[in-house]
N, C-alpha and C. Protein backbone atom coordinates (compact mmCIF):
# COMPACT_ATOMS: atom_id res chain seq x y z
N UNK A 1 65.22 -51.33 13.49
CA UNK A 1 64.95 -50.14 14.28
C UNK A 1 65.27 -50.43 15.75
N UNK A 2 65.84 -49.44 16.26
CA UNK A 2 66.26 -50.04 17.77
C UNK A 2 64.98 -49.36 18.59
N UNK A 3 65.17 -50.16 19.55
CA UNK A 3 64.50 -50.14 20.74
C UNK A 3 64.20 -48.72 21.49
N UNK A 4 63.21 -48.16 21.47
CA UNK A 4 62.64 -46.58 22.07
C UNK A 4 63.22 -46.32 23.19
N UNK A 5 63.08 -47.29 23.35
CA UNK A 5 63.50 -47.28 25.28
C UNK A 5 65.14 -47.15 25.65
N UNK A 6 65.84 -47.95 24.93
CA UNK A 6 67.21 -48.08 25.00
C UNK A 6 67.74 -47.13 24.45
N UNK A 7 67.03 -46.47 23.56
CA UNK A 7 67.39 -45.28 22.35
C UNK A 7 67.72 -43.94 23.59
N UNK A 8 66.01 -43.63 24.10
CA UNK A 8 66.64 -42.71 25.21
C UNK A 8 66.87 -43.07 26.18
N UNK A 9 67.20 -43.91 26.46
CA UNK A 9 68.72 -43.73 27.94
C UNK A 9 70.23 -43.74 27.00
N UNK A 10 69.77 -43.67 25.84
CA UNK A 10 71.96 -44.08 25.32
C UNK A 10 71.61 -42.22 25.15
N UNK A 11 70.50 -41.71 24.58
CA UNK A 11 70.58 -40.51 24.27
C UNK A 11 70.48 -39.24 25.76
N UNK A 12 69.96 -39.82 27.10
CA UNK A 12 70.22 -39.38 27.88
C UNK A 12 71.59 -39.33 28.41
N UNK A 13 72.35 -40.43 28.35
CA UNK A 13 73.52 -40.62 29.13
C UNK A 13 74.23 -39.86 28.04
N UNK A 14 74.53 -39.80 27.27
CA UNK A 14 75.37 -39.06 26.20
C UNK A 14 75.38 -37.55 25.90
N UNK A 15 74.09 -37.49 25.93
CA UNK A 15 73.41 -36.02 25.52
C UNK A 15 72.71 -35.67 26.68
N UNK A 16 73.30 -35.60 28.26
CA UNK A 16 72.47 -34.68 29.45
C UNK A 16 71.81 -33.95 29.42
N UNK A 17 72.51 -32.67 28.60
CA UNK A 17 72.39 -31.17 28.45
C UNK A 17 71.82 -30.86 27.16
N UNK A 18 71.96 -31.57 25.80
CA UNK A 18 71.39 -31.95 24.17
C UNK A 18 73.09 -31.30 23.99
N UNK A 19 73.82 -31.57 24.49
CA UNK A 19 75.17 -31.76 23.78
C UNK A 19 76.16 -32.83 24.00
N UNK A 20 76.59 -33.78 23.38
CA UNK A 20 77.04 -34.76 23.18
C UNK A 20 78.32 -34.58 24.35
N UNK A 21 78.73 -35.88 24.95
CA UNK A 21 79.73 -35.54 26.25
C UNK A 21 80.73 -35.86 25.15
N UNK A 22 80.49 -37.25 24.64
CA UNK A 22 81.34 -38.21 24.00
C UNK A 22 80.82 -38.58 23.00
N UNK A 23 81.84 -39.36 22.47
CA UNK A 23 81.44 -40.15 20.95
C UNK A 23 81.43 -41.47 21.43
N UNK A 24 80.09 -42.60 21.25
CA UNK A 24 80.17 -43.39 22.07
C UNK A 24 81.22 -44.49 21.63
N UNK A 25 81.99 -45.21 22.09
CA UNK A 25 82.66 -46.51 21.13
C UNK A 25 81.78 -47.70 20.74
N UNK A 26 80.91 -47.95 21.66
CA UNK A 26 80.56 -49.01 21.41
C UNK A 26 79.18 -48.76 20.24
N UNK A 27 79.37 -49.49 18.93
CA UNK A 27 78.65 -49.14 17.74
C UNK A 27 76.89 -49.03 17.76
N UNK A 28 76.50 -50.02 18.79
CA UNK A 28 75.10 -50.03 19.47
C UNK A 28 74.64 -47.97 19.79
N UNK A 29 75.15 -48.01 20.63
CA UNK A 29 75.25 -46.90 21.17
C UNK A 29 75.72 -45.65 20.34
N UNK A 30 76.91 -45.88 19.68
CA UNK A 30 77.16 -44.41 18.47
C UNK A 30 75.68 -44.68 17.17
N UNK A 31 75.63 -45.84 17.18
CA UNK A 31 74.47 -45.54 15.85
C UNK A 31 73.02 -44.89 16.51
N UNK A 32 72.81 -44.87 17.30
CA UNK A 32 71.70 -44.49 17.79
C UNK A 32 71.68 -43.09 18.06
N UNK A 33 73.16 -42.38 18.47
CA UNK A 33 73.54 -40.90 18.45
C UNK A 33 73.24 -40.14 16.72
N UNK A 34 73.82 -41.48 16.10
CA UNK A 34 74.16 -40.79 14.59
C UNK A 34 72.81 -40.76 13.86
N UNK A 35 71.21 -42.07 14.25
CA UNK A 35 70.37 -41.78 13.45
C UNK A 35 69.89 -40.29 14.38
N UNK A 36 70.27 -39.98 15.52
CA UNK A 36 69.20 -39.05 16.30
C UNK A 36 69.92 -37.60 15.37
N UNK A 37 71.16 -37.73 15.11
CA UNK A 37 71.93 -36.51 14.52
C UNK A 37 71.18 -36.48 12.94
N UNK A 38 71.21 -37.56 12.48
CA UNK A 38 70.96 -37.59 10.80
C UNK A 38 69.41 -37.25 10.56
N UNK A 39 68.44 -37.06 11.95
CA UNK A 39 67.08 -36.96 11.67
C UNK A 39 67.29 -34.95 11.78
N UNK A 40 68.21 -34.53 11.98
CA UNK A 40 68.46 -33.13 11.75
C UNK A 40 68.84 -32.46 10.44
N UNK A 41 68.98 -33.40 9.08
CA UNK A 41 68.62 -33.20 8.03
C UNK A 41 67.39 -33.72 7.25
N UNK A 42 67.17 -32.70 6.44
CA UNK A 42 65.86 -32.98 5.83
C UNK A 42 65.78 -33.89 4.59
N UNK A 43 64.90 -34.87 4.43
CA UNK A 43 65.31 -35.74 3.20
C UNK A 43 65.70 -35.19 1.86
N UNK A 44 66.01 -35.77 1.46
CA UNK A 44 66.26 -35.21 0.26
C UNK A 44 66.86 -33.91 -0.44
N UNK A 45 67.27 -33.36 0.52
CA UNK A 45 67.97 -32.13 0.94
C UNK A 45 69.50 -32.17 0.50
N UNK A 46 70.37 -31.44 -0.43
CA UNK A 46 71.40 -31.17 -0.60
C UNK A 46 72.13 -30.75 0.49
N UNK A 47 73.44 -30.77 0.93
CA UNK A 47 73.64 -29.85 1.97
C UNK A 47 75.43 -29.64 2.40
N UNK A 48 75.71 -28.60 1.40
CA UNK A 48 77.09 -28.59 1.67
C UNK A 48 77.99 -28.75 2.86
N UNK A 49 79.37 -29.31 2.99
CA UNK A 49 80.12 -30.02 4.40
C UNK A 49 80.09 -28.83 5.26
N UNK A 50 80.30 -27.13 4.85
CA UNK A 50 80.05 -26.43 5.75
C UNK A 50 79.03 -26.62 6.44
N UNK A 51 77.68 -26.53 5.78
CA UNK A 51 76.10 -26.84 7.04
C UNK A 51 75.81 -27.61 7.40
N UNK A 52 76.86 -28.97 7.09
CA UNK A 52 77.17 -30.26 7.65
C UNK A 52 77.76 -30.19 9.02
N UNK A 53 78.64 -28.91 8.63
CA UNK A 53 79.67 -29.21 9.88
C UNK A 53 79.40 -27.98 10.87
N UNK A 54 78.32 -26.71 10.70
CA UNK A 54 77.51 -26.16 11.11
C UNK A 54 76.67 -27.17 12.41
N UNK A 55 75.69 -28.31 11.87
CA UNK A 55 74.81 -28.88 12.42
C UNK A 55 74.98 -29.85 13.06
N UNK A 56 76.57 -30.42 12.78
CA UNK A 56 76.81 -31.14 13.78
C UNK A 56 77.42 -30.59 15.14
N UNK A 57 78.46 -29.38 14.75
CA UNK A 57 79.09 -28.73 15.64
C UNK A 57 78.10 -27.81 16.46
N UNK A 58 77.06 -28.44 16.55
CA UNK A 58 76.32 -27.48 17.65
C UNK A 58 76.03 -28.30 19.02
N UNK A 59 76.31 -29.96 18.15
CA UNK A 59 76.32 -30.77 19.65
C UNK A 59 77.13 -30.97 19.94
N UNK A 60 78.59 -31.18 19.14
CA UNK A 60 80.09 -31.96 19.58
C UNK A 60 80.89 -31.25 18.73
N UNK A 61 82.07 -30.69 19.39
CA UNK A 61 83.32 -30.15 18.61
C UNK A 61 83.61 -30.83 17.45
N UNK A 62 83.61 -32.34 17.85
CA UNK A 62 84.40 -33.08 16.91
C UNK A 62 83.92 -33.48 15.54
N UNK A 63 83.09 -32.62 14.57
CA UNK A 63 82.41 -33.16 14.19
C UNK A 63 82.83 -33.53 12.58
N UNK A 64 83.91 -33.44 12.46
CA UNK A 64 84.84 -34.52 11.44
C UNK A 64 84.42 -36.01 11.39
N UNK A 65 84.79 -36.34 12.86
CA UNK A 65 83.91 -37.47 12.96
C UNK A 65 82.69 -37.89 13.20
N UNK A 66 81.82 -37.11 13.46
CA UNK A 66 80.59 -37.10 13.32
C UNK A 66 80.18 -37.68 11.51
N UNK A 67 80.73 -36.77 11.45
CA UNK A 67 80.34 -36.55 9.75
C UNK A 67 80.82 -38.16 9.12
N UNK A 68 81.83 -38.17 9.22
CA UNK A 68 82.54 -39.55 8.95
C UNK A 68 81.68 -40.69 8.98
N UNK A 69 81.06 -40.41 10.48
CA UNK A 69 80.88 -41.61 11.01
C UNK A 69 79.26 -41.89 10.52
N UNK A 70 78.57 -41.06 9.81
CA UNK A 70 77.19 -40.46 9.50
C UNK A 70 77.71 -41.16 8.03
N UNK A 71 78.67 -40.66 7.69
CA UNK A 71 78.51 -41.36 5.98
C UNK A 71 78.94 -42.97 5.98
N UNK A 72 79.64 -43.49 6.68
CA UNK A 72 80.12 -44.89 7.23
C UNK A 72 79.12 -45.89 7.83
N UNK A 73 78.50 -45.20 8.29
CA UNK A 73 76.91 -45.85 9.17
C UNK A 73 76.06 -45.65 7.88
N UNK A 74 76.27 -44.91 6.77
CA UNK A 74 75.47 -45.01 5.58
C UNK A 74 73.88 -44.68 5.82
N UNK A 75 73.99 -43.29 6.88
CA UNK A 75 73.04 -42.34 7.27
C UNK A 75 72.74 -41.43 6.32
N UNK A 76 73.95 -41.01 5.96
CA UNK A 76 73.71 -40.24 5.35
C UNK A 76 75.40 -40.67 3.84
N UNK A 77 74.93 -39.80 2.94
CA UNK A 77 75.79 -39.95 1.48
C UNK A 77 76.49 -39.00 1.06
N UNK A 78 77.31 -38.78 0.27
CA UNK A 78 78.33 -37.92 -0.27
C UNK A 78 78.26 -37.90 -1.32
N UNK A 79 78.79 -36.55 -2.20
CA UNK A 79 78.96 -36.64 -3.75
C UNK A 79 79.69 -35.30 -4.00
N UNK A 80 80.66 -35.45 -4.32
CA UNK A 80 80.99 -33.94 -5.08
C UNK A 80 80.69 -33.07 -3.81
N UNK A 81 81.12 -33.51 -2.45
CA UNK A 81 80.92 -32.08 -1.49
C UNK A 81 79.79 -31.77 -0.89
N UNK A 82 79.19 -32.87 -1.27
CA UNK A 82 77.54 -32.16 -1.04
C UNK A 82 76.98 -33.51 -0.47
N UNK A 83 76.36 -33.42 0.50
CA UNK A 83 75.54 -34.60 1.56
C UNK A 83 74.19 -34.48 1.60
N UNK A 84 73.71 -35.99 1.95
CA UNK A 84 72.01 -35.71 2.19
C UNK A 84 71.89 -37.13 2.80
N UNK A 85 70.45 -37.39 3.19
CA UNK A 85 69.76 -38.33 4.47
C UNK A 85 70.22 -39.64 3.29
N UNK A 86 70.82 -40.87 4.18
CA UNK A 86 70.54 -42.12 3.00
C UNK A 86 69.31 -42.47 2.63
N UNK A 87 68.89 -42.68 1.74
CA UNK A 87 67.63 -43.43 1.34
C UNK A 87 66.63 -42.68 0.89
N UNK A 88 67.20 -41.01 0.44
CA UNK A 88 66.34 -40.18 -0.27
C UNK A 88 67.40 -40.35 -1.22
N UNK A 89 66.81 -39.64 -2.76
CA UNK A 89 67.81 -38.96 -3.25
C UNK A 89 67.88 -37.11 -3.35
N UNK A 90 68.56 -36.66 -3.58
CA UNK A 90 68.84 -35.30 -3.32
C UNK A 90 68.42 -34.64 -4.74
N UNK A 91 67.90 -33.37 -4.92
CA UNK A 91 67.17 -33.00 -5.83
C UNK A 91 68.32 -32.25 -6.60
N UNK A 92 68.82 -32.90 -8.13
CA UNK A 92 70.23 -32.45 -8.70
C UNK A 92 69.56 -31.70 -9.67
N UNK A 93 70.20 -30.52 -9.52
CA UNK A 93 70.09 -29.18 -10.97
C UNK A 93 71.11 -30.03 -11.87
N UNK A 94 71.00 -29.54 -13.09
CA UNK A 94 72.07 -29.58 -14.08
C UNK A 94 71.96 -28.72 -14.95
């Protein structure tokens, strides 16, 4: 778990306004954007790439990579189109 303190100043300097300036490069710093983004889904929650790309695009245009970078950081998971928080599982109809 990172550090509270370091958490908001990477989330101040990035997010001034609560919209992302940049995508940070350095991985310290983007993972700490991506758990603050990934705590905007609900566990265990299904959630198709549109309301994926709904909830990210309300802080940063770019949010292809957002998304990317959310399933790569292994924040969050994929299946068949459909995303949710890592470390729940998602509640499957059949």
């Amino acid at each position: 778990m990172e550090d509270p303190r370091y958490a908001a100043r990477v989330l101040q300097t990035f997010m001034p306004d609560g919209r992302l300036i940049s995508i940070p490069a350095k991985n310290r710093k983007r993972r700490v954007i991506l758990a603050w983004l990934a705590e905007h889904f609900r566990p265990a929650q299904r959630y198709p790439e549109s309301t994926v790309n709904e909830v990210l695009g309300r802080y940063h245009s770019d949010y292809a990579s957002l998304r990317r970078y959310l399933v790569d950081e292994e924040l969050m998971q994929r299946q068949d189109g459909l995303y949710w928080r890592a470390g729940t599982l998602p509640y499957l109809r059949r």
